[in-house]
C-alpha atoms as a PDB file:
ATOM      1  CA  UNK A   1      -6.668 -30.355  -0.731  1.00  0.00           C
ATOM      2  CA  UNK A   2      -3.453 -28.728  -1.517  1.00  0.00           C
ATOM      3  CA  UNK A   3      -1.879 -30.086  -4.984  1.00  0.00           C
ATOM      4  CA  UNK A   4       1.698 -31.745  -4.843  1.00  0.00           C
ATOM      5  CA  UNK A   5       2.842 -27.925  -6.686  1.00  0.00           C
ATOM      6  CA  UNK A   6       1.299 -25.860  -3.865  1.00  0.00           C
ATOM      7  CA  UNK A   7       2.569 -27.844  -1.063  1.00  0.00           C
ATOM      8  CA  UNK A   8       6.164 -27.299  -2.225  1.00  0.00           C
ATOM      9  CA  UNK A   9       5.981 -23.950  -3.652  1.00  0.00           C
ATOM     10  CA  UNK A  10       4.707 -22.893  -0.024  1.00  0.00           C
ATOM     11  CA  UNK A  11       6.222 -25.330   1.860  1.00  0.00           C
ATOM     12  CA  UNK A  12       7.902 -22.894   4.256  1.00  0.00           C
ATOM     13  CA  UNK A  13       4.532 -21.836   5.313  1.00  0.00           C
ATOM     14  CA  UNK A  14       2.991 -24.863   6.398  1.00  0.00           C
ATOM     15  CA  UNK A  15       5.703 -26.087   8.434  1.00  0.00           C
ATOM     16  CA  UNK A  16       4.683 -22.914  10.607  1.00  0.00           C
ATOM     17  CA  UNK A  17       3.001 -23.794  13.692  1.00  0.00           C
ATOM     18  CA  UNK A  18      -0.922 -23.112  13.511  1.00  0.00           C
ATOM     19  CA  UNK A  19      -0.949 -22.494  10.148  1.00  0.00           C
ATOM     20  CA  UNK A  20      -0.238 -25.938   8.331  1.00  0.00           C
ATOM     21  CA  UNK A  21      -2.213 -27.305   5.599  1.00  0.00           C
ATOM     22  CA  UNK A  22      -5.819 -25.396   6.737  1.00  0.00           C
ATOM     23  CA  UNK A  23      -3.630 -22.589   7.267  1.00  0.00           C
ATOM     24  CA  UNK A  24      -2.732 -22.801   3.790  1.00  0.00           C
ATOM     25  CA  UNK A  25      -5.519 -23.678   2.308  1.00  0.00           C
ATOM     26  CA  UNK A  26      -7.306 -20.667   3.432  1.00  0.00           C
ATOM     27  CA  UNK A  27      -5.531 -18.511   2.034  1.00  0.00           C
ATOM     28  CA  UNK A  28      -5.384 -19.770  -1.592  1.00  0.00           C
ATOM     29  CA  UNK A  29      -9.346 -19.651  -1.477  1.00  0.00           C
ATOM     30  CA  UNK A  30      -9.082 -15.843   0.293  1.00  0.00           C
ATOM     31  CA  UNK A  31      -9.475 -12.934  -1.241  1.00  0.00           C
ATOM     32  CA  UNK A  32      -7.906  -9.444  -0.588  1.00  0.00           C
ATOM     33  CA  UNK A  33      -8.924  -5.875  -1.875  1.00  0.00           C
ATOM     34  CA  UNK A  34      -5.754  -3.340  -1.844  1.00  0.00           C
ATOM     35  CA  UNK A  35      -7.099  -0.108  -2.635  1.00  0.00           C
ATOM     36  CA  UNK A  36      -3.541   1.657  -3.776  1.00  0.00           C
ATOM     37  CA  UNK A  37      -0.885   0.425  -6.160  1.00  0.00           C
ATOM     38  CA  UNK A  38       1.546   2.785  -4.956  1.00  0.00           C
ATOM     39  CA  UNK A  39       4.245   2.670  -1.688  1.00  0.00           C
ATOM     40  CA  UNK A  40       2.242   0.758   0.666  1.00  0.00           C
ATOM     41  CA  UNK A  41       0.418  -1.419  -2.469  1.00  0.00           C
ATOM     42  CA  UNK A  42       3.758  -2.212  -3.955  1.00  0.00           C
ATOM     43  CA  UNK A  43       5.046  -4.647  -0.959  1.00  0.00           C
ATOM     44  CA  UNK A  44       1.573  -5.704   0.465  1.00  0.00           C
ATOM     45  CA  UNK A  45       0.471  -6.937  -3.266  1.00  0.00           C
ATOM     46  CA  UNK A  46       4.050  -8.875  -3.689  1.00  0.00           C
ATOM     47  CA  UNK A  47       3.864 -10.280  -0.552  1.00  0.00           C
ATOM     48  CA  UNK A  48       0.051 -11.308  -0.725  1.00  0.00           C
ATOM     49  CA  UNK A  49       0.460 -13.220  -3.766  1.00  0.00           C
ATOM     50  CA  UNK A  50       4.227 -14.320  -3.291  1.00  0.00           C
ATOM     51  CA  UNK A  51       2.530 -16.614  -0.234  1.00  0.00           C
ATOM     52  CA  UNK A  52      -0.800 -17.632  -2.045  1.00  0.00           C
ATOM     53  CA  UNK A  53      -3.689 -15.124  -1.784  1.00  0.00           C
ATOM     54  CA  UNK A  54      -6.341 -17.279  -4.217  1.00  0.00           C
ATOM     55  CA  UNK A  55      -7.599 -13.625  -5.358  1.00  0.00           C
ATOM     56  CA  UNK A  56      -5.534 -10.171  -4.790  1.00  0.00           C
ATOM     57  CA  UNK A  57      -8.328  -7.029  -5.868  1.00  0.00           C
ATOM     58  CA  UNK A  58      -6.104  -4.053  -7.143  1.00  0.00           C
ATOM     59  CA  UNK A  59      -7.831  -0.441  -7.225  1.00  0.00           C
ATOM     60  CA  UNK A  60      -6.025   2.385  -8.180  1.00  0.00           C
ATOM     61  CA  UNK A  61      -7.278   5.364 -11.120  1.00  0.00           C
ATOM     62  CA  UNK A  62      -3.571   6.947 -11.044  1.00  0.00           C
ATOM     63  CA  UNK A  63      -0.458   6.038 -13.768  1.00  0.00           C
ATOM     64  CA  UNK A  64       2.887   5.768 -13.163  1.00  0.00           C
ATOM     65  CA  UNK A  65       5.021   8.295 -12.811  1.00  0.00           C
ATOM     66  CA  UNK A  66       9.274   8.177 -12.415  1.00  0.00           C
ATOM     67  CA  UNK A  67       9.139   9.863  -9.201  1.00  0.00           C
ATOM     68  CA  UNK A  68       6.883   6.781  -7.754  1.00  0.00           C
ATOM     69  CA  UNK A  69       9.889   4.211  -8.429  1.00  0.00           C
ATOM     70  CA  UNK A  70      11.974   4.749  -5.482  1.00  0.00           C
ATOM     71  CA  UNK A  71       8.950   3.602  -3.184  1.00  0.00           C
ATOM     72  CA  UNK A  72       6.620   1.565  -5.369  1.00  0.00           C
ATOM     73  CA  UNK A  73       8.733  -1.292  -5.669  1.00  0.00           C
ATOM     74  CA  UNK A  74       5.724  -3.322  -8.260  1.00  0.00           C
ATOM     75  CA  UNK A  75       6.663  -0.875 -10.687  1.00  0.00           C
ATOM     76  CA  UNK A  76       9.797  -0.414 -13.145  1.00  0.00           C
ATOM     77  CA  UNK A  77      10.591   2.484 -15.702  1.00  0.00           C
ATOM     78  CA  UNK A  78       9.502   0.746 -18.774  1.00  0.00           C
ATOM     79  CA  UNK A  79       5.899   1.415 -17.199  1.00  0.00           C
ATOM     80  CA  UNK A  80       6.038   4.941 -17.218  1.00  0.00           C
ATOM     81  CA  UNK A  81       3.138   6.401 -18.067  1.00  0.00           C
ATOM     82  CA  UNK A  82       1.162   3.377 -17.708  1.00  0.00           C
ATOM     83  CA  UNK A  83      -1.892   2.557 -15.311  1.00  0.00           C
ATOM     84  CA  UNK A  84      -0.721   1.650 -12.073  1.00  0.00           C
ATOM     85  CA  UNK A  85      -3.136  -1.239 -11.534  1.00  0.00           C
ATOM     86  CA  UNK A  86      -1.772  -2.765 -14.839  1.00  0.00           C
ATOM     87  CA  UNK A  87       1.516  -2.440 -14.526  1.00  0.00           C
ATOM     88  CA  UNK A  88       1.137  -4.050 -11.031  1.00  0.00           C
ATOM     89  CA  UNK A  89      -0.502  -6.879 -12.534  1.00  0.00           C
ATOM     90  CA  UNK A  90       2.241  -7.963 -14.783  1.00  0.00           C
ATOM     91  CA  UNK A  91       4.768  -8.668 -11.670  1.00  0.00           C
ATOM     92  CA  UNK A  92       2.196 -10.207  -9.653  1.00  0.00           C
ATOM     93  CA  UNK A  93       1.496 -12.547 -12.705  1.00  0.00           C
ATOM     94  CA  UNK A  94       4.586 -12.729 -13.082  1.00  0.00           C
ATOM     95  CA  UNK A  95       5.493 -13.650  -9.329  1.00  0.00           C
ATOM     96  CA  UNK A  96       2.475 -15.866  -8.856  1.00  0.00           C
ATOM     97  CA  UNK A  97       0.700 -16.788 -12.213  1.00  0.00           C
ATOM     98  CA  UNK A  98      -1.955 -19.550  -9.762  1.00  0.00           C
ATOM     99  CA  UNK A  99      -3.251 -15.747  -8.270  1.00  0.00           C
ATOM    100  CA  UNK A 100      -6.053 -14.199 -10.046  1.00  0.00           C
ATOM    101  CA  UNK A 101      -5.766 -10.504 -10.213  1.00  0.00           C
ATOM    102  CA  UNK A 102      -8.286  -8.103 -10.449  1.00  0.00           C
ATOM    103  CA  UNK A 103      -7.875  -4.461 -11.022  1.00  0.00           C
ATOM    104  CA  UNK A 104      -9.832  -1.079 -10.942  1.00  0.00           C
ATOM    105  CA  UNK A 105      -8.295   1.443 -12.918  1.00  0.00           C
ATOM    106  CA  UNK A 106     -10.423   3.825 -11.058  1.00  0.00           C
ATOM    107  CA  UNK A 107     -10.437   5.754  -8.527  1.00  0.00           C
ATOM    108  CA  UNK A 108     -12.775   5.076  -5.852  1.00  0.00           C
ATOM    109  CA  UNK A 109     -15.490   7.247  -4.358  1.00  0.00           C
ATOM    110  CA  UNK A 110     -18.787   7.040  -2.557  1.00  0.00           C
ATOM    111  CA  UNK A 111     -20.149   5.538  -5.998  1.00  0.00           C
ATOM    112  CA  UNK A 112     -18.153   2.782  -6.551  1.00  0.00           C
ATOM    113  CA  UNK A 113     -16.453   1.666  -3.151  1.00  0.00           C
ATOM    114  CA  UNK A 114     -19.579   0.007  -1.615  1.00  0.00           C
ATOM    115  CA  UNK A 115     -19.932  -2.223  -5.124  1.00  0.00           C
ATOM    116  CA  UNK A 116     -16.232  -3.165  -5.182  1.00  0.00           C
ATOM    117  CA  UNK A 117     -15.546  -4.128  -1.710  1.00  0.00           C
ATOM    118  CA  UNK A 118     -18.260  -6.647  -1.481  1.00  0.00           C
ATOM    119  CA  UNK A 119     -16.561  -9.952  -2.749  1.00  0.00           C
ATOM    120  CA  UNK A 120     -13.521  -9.551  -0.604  1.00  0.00           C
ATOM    121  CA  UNK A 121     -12.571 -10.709   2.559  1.00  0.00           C
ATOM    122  CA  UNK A 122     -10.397  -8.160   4.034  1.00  0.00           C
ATOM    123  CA  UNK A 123      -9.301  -4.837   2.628  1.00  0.00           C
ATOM    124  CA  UNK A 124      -6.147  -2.821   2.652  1.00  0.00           C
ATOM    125  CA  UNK A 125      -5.672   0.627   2.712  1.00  0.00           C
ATOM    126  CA  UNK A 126      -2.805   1.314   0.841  1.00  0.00           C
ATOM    127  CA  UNK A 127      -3.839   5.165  -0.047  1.00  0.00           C
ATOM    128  CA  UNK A 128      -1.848   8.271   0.433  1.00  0.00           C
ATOM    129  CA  UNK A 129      -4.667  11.109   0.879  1.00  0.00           C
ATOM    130  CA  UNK A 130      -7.173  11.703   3.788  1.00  0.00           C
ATOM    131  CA  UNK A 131     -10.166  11.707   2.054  1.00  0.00           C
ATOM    132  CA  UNK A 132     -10.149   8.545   0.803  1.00  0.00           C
ATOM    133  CA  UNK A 133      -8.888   6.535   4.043  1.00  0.00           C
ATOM    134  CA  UNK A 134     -12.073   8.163   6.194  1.00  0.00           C
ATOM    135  CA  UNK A 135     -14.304   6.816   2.946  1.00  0.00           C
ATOM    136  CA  UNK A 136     -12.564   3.470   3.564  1.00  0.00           C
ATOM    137  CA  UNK A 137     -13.528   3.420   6.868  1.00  0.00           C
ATOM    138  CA  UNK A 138     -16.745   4.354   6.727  1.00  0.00           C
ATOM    139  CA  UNK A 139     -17.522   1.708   3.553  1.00  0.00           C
ATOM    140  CA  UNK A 140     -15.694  -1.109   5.465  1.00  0.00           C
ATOM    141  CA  UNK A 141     -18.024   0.125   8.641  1.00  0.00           C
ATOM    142  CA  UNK A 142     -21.037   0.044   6.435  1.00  0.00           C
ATOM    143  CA  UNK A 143     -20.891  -3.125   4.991  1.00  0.00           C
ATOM    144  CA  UNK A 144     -19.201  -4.808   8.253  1.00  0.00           C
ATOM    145  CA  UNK A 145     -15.682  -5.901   6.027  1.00  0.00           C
ATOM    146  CA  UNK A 146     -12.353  -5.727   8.416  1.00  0.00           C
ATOM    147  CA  UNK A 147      -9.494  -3.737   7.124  1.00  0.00           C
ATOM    148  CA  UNK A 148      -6.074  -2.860   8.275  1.00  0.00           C
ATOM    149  CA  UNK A 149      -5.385   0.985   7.618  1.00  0.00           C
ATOM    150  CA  UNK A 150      -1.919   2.502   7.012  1.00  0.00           C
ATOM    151  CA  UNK A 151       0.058   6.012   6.645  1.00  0.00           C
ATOM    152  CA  UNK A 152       3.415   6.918   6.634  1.00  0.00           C
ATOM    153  CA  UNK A 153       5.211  10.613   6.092  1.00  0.00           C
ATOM    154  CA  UNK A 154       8.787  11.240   6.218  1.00  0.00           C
ATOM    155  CA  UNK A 155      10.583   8.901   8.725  1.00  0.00           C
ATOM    156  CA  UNK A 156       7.341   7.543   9.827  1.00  0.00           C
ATOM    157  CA  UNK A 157       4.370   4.769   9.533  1.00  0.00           C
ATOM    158  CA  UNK A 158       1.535   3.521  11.425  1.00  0.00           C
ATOM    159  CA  UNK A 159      -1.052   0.913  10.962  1.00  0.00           C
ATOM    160  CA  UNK A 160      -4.277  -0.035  12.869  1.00  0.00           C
ATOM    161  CA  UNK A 161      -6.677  -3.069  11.950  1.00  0.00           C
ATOM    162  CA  UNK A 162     -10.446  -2.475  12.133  1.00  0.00           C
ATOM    163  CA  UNK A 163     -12.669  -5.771  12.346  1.00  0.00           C
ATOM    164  CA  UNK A 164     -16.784  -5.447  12.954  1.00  0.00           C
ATOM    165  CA  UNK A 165     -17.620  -5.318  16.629  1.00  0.00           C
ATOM    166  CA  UNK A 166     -14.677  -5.462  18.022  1.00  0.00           C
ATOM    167  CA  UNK A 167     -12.463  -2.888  18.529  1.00  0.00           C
ATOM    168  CA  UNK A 168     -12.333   0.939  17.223  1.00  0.00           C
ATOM    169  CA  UNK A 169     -12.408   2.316  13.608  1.00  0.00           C
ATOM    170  CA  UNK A 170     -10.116   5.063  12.104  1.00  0.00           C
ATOM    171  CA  UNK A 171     -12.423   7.626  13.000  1.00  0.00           C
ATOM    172  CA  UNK A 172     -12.537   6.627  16.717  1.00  0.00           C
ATOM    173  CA  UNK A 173      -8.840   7.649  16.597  1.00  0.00           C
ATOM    174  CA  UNK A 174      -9.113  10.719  13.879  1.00  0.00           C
ATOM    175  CA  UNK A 175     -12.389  11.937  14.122  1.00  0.00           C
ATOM    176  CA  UNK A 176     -12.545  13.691  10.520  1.00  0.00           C
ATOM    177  CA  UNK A 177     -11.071  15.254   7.642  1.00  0.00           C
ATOM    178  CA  UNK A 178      -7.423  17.096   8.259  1.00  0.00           C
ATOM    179  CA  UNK A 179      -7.435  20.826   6.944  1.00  0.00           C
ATOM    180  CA  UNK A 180      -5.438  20.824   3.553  1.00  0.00           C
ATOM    181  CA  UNK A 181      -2.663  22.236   5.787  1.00  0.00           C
ATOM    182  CA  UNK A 182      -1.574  19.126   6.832  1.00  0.00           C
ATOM    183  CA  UNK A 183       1.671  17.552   5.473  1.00  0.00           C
ATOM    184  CA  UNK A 184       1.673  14.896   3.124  1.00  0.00           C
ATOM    185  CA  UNK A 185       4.174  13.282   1.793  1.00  0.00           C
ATOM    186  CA  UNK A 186       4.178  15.326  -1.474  1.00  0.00           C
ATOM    187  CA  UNK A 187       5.248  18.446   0.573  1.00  0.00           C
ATOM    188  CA  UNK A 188       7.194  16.345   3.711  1.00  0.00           C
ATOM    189  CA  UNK A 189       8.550  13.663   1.701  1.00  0.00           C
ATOM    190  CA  UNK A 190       8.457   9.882   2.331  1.00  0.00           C
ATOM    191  CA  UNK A 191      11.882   7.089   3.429  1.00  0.00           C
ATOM    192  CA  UNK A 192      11.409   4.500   1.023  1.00  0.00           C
ATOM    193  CA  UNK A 193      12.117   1.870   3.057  1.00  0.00           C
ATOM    194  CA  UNK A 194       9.430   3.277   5.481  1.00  0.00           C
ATOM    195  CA  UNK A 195       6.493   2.154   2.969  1.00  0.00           C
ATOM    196  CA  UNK A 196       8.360  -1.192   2.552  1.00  0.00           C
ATOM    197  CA  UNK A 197       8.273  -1.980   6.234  1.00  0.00           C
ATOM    198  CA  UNK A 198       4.448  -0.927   6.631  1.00  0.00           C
ATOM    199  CA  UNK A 199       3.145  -2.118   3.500  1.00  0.00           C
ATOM    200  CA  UNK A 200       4.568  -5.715   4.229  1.00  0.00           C
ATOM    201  CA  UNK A 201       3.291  -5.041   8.383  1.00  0.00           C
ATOM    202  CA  UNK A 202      -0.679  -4.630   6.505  1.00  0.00           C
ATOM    203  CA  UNK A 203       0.206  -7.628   4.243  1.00  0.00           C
ATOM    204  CA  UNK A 204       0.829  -9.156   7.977  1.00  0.00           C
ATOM    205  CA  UNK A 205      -2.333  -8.360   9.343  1.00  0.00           C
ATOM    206  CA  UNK A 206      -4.289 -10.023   6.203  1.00  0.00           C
ATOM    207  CA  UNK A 207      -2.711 -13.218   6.912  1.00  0.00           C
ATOM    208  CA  UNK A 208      -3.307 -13.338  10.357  1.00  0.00           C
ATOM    209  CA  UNK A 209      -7.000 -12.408   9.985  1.00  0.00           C
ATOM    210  CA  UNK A 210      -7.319 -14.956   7.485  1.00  0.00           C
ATOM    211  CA  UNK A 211      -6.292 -18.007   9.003  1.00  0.00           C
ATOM    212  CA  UNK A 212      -6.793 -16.805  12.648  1.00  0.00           C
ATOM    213  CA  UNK A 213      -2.828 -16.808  13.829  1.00  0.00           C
ATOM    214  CA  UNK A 214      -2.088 -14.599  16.226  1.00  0.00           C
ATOM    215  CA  UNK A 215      -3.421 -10.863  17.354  1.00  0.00           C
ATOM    216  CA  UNK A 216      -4.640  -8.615  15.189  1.00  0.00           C
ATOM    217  CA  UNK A 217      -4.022  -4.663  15.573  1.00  0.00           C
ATOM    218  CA  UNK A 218      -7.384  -4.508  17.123  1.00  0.00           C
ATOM    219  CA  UNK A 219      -7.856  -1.386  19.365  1.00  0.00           C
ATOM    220  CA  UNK A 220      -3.760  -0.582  19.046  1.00  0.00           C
ATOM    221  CA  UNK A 221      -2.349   1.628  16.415  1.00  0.00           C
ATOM    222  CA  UNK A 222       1.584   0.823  16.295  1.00  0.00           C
ATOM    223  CA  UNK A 223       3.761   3.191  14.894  1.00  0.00           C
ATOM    224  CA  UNK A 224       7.206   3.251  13.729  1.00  0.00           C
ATOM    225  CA  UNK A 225       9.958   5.630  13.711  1.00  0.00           C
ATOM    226  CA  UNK A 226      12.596   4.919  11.273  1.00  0.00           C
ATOM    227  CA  UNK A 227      15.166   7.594  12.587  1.00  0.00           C
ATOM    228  CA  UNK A 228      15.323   6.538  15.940  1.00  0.00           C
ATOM    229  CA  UNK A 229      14.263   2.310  15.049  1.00  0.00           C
ATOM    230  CA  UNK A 230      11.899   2.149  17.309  1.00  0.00           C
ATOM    231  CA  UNK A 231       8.184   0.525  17.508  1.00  0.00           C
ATOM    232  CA  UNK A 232       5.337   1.800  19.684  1.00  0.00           C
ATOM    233  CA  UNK A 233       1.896   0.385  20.319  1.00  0.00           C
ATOM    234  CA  UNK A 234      -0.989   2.773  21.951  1.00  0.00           C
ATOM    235  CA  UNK A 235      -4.294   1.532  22.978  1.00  0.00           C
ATOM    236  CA  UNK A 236      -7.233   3.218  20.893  1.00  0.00           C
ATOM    237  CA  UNK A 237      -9.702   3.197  22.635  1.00  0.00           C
ATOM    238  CA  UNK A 238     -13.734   3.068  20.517  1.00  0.00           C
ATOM    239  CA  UNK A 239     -15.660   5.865  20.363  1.00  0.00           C
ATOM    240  CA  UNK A 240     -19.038   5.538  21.491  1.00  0.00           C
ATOM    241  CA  UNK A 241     -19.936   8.982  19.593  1.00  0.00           C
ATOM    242  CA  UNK A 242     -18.511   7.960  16.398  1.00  0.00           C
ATOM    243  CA  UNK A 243     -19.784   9.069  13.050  1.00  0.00           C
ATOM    244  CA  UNK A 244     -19.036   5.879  11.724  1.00  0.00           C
ATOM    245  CA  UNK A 245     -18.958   2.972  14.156  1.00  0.00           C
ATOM    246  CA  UNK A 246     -20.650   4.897  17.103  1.00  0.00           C
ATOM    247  CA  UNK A 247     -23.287   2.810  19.302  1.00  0.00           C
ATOM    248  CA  UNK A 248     -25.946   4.992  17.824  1.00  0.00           C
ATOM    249  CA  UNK A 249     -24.990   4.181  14.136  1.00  0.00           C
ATOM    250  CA  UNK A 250     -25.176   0.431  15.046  1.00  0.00           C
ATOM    251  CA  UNK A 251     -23.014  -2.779  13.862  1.00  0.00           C
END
């Protein structure tokens, strides 16, 4: 039952049609797993606890730095220097003090991803190198956790949701590993308001695969151009060959 503070704070919320009261209330007994406290992190995290997340995982080994601010929105320039994960903490304490918050001020691997993922209900990929999205993937795979995955470079974002048996996984769409060749936005550069508008798209997705409203990014990556404001959706179709989620590798 919601408490006479939570039904006004989010009172906004429940008035929307098919979410309501159960709407509401699954969400402050959810629990979400951001893996990034940077561009994408910063509005998915505010947003996720702004409407009531019960429990908002934060992982993230890297410290803030002044070039960050323009994009990562959680943190200001009297954290420079500090961890990411805690200075994200402090606004989202700050925003939301009924969220618990729990950080990892590491940086995940094949060691540690598997352990931290397990208690959470849905995962975001809010990370800005290659590497560690296809070992999101294949963890989330693995241990049969949905995710939404994001990426954005320049003028441009994307996002695709994964959930267990049905629909594609990132490596359906990507196969493996880019050559180092391959921009980034540390040699293309990055819109800030490009990370704003996909970070707070994946906060989107975690809702709606919470409480069950709406379609999910299932099997469609959409993309979005900021230059020319335009949205596209593309069917993905799954792989049955996947390395990851292939028939042969089993769900």
């Amino acid at each position: 039952m919601l408490t006479a503070k939570e039904k006004e704070r989010y009172e906004r919320q429940i008035l929307l049609d098919d979410m309501g009261a159960a709407g509401q209330e699954k969400l402050l007994s959810s629990r979400v797993l951001i893996i990034g406290a940077g561009g994408l992190g910063s509005p998915s995290s505010l947003y996720l606890a702004a409407l009531g997340v019960g429990t908002i995982g934060l992982a993230d080994g890297d410290k803030v730095e002044l070039s960050n601010l323009p994009r990562q929105i959680i943190h200001m320039e009297k954290n420079i220097g500090k961890a990411k994960v805690l200075s994200a903490k402090e606004l989202l304490q700050e925003q939301n003090p009924d969220v618990e918050i729990k950080i990892y001020n590491e940086f995940i691997n094949k060691n540690n991803l598997a352990d931290i993922i397990e208690d959470y209900d849905f995962v975001i990929d809010a990370v800005d190198n290659f590497t560690a999205k296809f070992l999101i993937n294949d963890i989330c795979v693995q241990k049969k956790k949905a995710y939404v995955h994001a990426g954005v470079l320049a003028y441009k974002g994307q996002l695709m949701t994964y959930v267990p048996g049905r629909g594609p996984c990132y490596r359906c769409l990507f196969g493996d590993v880019p050559p180092d060749t391959v921009p980034t936005c540390k040699t293309a550069g990055i819109l800030s308001p490009v990370a704003g508008i996909i970070g707070t798209l994946e906060a989107v997705e975690a809702v709606k695969y919470i409480t069950g409203i709406g379609s999910l990014l299932t099997g469609r990556l959409l993309t979005y151009n900021a230059a020319t404001a335009k949205f596209r959706t593309i069917n993905v179709p799954r792989d049955e060959k996947c390395m990851s989620c292939g028939l042969n590798k089993g769900e």
